[in-house]
C-alpha atoms as a PDB file:
ATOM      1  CA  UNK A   1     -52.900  51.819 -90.414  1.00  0.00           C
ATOM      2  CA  UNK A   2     -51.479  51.550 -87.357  1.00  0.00           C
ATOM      3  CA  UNK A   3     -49.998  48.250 -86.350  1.00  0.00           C
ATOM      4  CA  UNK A   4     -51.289  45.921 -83.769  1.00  0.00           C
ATOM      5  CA  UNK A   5     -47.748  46.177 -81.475  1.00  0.00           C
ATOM      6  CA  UNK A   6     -48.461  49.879 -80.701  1.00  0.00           C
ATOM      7  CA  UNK A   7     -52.279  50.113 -80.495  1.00  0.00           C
ATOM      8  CA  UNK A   8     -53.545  51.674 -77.856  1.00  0.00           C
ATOM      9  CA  UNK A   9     -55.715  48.711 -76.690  1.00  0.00           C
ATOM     10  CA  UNK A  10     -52.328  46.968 -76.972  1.00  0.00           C
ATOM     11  CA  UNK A  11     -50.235  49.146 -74.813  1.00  0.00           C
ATOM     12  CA  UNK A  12     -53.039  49.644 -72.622  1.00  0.00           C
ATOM     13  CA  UNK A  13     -53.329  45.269 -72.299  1.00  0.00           C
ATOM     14  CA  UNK A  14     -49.456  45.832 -71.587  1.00  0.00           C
ATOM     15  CA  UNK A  15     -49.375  48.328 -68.755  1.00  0.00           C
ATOM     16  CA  UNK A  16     -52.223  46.046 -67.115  1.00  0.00           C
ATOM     17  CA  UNK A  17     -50.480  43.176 -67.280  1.00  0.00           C
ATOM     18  CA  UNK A  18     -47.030  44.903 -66.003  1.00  0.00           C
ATOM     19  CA  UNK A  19     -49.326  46.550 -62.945  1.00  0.00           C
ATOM     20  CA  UNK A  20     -50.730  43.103 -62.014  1.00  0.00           C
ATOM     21  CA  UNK A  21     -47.459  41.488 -62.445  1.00  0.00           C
ATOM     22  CA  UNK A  22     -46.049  44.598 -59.226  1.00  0.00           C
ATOM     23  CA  UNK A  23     -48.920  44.440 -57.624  1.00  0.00           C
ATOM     24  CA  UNK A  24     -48.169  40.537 -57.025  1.00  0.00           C
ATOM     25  CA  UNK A  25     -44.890  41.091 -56.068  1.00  0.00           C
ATOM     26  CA  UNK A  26     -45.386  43.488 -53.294  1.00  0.00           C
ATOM     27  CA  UNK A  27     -48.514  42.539 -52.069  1.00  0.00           C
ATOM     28  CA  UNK A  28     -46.652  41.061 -49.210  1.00  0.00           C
ATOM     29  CA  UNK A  29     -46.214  45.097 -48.635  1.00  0.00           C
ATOM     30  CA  UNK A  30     -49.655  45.560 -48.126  1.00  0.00           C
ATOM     31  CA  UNK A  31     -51.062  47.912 -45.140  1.00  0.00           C
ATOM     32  CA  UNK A  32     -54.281  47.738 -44.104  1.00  0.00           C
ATOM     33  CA  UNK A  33     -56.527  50.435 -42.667  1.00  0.00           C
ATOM     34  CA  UNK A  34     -56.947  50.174 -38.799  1.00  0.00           C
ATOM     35  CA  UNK A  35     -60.493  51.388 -39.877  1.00  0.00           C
ATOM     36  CA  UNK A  36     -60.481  48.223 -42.539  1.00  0.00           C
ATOM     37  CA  UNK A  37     -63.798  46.023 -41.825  1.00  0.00           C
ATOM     38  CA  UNK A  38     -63.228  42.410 -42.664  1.00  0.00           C
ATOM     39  CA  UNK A  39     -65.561  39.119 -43.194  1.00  0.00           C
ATOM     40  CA  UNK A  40     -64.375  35.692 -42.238  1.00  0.00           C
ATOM     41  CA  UNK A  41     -63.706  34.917 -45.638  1.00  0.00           C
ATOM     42  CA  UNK A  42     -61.493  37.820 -46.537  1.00  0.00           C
ATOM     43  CA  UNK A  43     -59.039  37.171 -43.470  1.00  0.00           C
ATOM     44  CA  UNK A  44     -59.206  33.534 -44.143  1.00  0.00           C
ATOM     45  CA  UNK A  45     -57.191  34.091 -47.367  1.00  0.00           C
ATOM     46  CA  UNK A  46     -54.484  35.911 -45.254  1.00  0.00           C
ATOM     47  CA  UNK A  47     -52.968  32.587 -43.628  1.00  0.00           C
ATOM     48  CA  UNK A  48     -49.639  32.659 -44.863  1.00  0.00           C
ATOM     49  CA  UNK A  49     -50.088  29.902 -47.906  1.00  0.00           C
ATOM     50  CA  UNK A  50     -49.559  32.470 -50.385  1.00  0.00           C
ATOM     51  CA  UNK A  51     -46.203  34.021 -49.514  1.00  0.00           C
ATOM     52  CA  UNK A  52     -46.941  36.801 -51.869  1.00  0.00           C
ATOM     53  CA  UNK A  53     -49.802  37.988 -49.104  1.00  0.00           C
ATOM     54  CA  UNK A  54     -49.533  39.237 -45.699  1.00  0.00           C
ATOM     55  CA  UNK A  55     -50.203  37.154 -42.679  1.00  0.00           C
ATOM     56  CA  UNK A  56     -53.023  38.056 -40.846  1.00  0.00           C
ATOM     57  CA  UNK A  57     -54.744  36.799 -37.022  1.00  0.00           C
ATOM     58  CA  UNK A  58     -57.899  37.866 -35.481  1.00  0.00           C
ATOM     59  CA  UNK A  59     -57.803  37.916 -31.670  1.00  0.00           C
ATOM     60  CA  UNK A  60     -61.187  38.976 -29.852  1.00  0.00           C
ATOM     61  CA  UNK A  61     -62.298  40.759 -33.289  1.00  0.00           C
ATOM     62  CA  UNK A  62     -59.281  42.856 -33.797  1.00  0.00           C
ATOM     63  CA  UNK A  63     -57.077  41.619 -36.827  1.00  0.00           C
ATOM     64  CA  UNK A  64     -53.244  42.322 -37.046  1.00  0.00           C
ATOM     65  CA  UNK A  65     -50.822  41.888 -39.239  1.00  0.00           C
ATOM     66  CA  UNK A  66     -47.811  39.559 -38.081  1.00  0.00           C
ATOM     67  CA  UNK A  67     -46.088  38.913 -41.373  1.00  0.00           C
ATOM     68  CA  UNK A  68     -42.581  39.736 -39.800  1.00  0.00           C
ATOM     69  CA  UNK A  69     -43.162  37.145 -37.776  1.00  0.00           C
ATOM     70  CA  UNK A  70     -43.602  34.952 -40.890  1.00  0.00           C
ATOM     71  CA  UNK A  71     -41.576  32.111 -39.688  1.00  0.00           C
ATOM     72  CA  UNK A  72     -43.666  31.499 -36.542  1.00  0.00           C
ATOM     73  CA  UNK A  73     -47.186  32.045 -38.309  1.00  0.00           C
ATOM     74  CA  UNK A  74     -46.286  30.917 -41.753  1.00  0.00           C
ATOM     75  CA  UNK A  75     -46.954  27.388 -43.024  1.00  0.00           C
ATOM     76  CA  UNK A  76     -44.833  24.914 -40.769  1.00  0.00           C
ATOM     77  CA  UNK A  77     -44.723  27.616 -38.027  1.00  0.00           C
ATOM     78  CA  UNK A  78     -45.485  26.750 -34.006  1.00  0.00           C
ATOM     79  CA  UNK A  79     -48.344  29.505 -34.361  1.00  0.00           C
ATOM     80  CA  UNK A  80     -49.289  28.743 -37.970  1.00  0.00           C
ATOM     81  CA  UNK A  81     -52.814  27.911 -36.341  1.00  0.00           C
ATOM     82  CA  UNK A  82     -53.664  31.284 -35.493  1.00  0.00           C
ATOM     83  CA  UNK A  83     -52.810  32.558 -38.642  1.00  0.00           C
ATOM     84  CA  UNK A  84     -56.464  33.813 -41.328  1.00  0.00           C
ATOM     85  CA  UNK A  85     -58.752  33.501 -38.512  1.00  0.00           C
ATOM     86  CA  UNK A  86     -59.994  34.538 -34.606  1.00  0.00           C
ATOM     87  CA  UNK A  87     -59.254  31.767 -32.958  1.00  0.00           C
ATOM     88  CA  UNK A  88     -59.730  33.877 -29.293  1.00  0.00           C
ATOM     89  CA  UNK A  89     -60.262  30.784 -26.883  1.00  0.00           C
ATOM     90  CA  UNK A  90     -56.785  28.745 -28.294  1.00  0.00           C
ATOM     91  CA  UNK A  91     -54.609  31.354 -26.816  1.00  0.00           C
ATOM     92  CA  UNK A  92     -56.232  30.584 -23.711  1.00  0.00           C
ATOM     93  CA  UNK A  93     -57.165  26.784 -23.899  1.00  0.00           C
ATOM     94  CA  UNK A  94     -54.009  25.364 -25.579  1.00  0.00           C
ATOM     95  CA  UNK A  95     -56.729  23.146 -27.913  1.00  0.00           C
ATOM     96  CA  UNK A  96     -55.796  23.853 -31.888  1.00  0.00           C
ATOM     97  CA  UNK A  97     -57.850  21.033 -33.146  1.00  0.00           C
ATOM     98  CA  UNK A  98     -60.358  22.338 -35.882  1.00  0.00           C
ATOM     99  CA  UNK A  99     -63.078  22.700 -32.750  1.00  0.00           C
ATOM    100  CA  UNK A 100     -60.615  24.228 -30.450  1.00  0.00           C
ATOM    101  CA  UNK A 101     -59.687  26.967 -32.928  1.00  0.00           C
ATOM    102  CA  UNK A 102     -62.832  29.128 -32.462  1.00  0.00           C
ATOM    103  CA  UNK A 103     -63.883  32.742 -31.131  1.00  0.00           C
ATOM    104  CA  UNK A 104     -65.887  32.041 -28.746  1.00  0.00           C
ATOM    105  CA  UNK A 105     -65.348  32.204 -24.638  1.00  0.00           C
ATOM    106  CA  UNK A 106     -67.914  31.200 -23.021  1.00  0.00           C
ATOM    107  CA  UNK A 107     -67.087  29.058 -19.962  1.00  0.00           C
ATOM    108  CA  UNK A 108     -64.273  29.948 -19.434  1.00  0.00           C
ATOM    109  CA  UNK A 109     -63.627  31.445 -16.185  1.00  0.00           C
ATOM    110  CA  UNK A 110     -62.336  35.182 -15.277  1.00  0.00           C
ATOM    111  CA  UNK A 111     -58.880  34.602 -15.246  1.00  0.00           C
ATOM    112  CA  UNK A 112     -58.515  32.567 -18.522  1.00  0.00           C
ATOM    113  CA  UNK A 113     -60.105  35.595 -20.039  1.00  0.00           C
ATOM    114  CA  UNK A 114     -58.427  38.166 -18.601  1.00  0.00           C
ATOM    115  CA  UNK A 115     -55.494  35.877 -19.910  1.00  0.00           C
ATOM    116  CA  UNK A 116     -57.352  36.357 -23.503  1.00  0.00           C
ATOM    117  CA  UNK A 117     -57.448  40.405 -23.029  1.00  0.00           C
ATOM    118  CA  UNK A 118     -53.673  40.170 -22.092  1.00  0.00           C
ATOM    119  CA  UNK A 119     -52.971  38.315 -25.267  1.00  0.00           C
ATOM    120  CA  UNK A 120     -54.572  40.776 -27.117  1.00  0.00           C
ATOM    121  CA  UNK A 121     -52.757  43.621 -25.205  1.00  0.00           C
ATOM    122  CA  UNK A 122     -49.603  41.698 -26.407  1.00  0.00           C
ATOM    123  CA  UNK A 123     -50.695  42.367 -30.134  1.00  0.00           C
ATOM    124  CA  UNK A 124     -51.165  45.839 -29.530  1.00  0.00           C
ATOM    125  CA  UNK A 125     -48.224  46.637 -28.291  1.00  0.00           C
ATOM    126  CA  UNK A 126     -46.628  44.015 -31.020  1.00  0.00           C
ATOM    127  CA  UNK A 127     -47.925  44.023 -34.714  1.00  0.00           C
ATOM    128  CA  UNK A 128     -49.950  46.407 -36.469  1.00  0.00           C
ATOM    129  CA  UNK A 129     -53.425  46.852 -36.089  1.00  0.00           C
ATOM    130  CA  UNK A 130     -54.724  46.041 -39.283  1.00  0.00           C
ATOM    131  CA  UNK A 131     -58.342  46.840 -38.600  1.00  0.00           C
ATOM    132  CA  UNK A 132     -62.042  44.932 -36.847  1.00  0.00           C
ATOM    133  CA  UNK A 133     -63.399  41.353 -37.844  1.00  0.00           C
ATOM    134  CA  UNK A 134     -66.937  41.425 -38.644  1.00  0.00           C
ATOM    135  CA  UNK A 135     -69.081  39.063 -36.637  1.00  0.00           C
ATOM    136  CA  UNK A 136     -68.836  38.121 -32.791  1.00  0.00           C
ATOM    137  CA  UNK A 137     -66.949  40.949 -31.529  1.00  0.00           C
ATOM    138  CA  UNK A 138     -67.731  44.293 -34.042  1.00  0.00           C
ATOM    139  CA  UNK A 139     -71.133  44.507 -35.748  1.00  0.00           C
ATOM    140  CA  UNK A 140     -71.035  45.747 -39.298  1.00  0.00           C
ATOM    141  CA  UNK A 141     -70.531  49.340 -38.558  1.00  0.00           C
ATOM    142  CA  UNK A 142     -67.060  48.265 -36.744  1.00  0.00           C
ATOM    143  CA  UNK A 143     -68.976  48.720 -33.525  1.00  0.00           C
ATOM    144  CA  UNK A 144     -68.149  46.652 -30.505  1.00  0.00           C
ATOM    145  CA  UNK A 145     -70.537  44.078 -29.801  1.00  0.00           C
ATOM    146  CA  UNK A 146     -72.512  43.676 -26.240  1.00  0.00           C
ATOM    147  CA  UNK A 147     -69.870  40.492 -25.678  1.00  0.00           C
ATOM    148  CA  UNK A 148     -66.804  41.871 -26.443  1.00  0.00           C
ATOM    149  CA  UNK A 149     -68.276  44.423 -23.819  1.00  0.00           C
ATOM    150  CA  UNK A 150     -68.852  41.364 -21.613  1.00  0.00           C
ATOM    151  CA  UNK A 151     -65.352  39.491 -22.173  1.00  0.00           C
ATOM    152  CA  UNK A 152     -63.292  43.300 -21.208  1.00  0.00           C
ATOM    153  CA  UNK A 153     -65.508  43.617 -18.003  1.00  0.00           C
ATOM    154  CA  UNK A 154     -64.995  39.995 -16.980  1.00  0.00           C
ATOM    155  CA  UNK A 155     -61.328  40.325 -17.330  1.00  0.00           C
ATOM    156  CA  UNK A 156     -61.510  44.083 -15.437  1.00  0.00           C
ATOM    157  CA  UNK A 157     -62.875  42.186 -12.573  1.00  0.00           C
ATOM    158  CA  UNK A 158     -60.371  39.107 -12.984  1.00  0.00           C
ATOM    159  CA  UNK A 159     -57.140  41.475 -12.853  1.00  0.00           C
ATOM    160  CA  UNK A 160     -58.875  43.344  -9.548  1.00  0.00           C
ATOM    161  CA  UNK A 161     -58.767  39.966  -8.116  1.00  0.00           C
ATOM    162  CA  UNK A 162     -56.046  39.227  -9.165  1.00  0.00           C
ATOM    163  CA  UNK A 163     -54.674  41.936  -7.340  1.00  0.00           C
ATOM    164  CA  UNK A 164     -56.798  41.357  -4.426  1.00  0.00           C
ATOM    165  CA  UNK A 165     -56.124  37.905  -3.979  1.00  0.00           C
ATOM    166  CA  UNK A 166     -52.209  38.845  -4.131  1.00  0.00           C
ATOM    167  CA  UNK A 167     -52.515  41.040  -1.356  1.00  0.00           C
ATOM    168  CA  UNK A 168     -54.030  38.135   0.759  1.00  0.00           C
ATOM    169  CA  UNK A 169     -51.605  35.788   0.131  1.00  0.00           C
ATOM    170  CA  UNK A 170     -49.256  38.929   1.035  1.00  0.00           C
ATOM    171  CA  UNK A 171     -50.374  38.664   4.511  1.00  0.00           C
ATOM    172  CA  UNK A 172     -50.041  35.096   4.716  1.00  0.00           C
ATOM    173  CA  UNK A 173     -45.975  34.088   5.552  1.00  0.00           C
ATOM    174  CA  UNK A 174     -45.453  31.284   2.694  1.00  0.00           C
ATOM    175  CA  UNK A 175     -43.127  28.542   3.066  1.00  0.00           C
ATOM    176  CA  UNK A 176     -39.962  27.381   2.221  1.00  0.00           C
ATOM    177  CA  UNK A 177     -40.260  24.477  -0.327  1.00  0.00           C
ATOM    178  CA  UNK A 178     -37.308  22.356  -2.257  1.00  0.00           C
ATOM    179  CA  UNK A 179     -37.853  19.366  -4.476  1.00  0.00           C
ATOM    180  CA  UNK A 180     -35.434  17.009  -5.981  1.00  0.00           C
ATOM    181  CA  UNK A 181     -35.602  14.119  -8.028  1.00  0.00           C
ATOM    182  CA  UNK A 182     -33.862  12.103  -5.668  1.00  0.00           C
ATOM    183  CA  UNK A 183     -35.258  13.095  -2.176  1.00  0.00           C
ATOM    184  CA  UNK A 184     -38.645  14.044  -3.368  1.00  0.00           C
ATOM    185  CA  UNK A 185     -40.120  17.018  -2.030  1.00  0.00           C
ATOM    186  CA  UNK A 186     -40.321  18.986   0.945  1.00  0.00           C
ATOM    187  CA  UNK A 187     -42.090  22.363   2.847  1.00  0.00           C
ATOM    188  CA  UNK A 188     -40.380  23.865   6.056  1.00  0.00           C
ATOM    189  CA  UNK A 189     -41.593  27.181   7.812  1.00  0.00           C
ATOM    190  CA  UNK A 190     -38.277  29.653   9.563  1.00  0.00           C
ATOM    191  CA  UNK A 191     -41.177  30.429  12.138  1.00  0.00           C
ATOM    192  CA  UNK A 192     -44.730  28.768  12.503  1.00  0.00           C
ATOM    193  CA  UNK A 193     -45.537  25.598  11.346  1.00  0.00           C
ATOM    194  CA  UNK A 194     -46.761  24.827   7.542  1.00  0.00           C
ATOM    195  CA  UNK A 195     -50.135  24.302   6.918  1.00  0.00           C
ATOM    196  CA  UNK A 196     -52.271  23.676   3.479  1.00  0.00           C
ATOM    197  CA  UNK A 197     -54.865  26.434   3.100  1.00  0.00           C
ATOM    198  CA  UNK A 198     -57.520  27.423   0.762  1.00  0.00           C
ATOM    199  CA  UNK A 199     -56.274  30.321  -1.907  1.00  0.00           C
ATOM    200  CA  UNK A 200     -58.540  33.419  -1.271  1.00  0.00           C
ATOM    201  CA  UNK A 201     -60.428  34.306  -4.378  1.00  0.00           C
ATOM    202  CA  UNK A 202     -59.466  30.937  -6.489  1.00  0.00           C
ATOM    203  CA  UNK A 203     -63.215  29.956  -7.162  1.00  0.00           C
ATOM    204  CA  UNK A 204     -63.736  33.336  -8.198  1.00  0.00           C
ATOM    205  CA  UNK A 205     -60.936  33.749 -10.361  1.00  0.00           C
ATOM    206  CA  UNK A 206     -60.804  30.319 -11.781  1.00  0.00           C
ATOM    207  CA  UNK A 207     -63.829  28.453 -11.014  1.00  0.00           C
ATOM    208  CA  UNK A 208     -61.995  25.983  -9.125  1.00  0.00           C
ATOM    209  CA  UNK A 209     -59.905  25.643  -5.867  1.00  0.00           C
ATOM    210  CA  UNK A 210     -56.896  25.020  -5.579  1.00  0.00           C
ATOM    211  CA  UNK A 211     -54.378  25.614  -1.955  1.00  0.00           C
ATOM    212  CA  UNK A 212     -51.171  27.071  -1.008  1.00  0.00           C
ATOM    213  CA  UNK A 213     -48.524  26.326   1.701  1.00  0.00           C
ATOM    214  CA  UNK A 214     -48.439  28.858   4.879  1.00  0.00           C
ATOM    215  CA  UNK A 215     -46.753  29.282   8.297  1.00  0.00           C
ATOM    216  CA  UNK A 216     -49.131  29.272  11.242  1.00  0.00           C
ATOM    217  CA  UNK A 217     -47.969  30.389  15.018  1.00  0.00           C
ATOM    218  CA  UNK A 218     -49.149  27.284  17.017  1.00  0.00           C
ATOM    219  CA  UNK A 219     -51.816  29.220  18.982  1.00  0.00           C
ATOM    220  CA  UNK A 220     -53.318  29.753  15.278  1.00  0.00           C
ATOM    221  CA  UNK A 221     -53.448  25.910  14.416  1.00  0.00           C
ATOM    222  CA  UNK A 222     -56.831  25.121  15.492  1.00  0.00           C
ATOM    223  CA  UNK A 223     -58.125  27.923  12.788  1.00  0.00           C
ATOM    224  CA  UNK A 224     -60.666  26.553  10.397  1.00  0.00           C
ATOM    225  CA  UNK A 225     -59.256  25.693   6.653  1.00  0.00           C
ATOM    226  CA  UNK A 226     -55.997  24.534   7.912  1.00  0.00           C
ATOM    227  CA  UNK A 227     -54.757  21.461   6.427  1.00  0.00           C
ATOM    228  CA  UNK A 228     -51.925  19.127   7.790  1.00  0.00           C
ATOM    229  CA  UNK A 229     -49.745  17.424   5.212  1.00  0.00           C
ATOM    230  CA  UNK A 230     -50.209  14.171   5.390  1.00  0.00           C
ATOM    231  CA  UNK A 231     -46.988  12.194   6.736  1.00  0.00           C
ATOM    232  CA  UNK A 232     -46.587  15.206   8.832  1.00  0.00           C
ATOM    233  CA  UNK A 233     -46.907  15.850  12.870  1.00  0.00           C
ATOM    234  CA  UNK A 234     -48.868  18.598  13.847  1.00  0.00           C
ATOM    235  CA  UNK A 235     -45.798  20.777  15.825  1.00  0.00           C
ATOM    236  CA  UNK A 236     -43.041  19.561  12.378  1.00  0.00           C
ATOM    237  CA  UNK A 237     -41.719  22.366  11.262  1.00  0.00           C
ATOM    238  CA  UNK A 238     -40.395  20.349   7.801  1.00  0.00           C
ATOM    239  CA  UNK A 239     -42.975  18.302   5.955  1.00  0.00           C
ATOM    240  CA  UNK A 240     -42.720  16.067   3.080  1.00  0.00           C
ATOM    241  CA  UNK A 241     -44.842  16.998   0.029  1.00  0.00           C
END
C-alpha cells in the first residue's frame, strides 16, 4: 500500500500549497492587461495595504499601476489617497476628505478639467496602463462613456483658450512688479502707465474673473475696463500694490 507521504493526493496538496506560497510572493510582480476591465471593488483591494499586491489609481476611468512609486502611494505616503480608487476631482480640487475623494466633475470649470486631462496625460506618459474602471467613465464593454466624452471636449476647448487668452495678454505690455517683505509691494511700467484690467477669457476658462497689471500710453487711459490702483495718481508710472 502506498504510504500517505507520497500519495498522489498528497504531492498534489504539496505542489498547491508551494504554488500559492510563489504566487504570494510575487504578486507584487503582477501585470495587468491594458484591456483588463475592473469593478470598484477589485481596484479597491489594490491600495497599497497589502505590500504583497500592486498599487493601483484610477484617474478619469483609466487605472495604472504606480507600485514603483510605492513610497509616495503606499500607506503613510503624500499620495496614499489616490491609491485603490478614481478619485478624478482631488487632483484637481486639493479636497481628500472621504467626500472630496470622488470621480465625479461636475462644476468644475474648463480649466480645472483640462487640469484633470493633464493629470491623466501625466500617467500616461508615467506608469503603466493597467487597463479601464467600470462605471462613470467606460461602460461594461470598456467603452467610453458619453461623459468622459464630455470631460475631453471641455478640456479641448479649455487648452484653445488657454492658448487664446495667452495670445491676448501677448499683446498687452505687462508690468514690472517687485514685492518685499519689508517695503511691500509695487508695479512700475518702462513706458505707459499701469493699469488693472480684466483677463480676456477668465470667466470662460475659470468661471470667475480675476485681472492683470498692463501699461497704457496716456492717450489710451480713458479706455473702458481700466482700473487705477488705488493709492496711485493717474500719470504715476510706479504704483504700490
Amino acid at each position: 500500500m502506498m504510504s500517505a507521504a507520497k500519495s498522489p493526493s498528497f504531492i498534489a496538496l504539496a505542489i498547491s500549497a508551494v504554488f500559492i506560497a510563489l504566487v504570494l510572493r510575487f504578486s507584487n510582480k503582477l501585470e495587468f492587461s491594458s484591456s483588463r476591465l475592473w469593478t470598484a471593488e477589485e481596484l479597491s483591494m489594490y491600495n497599497g495595504t497589502d505590500d504583497r499586491l500592486p498599487i493601483l489609481l484610477g484617474i478619469l476611468g483609466s487605472v495604472f499601476d504606480v507600485t514603483k512609486g510605492r513610497t509616495h502611494y503606499g500607506p503613510g505616503g503624500g499620495y496614499n489617497h489616490f491609491a485603490g480608487r478614481d478619485a478624478s476631482r482631488a487632483f484637481i480640487s486639493g479636497n481628500f476628505t472621504g467626500d472630496g475623494l470622488i470621480d465625479s466633475l461636475q462644476g468644475l470649470s474648463t480649466t480645472e478639467v483640462k487640469g484633470v486631462v493633464d493629470w491623466r496625460d501625466f500617467y500616461f506618459r508615467s506608469y503603466k496602463f493597467s487597463g479601464k474602471l467600470v462605471g462613470r467613465y467606460y461602460d461594461s464593454q470598456g467603452n467610453p462613456t458619453k461623459y468622459l466624452k464630455g470631460v475631453e471636449a471641455k478640456a479641448a476647448r479649455g487648452a484653445q483658450l488657454l492658448e487664446k487668452q495667452k495670445n491676448e495678454e501677448a499683446k498687452l505690455p505687462s508690468c514690472n512688479s517687485r514685492w518685499s517683505q519689508e517695503e511691500g509691494g509695487e508695479v512700475w511700467c518702462d513706458e505707459g502707465y499701469p493699469r488693472l484690467i480684466q483677463r480676456p477669457l477668465d470667466i470662460a476658462l475659470t468661471g470667475k474673473m480675476s485681472k492683470l497689471c498692463a501699461c497704457f500710453k496716456e492717450e489710451e487711459l480713458e479706455k473702458p475696463g481700466l482700473e487705477l490702483y488705488k493709492d496711485c495718481d493717474r500719470l504715476s508710472k510706479v504704483c504700490p500694490v
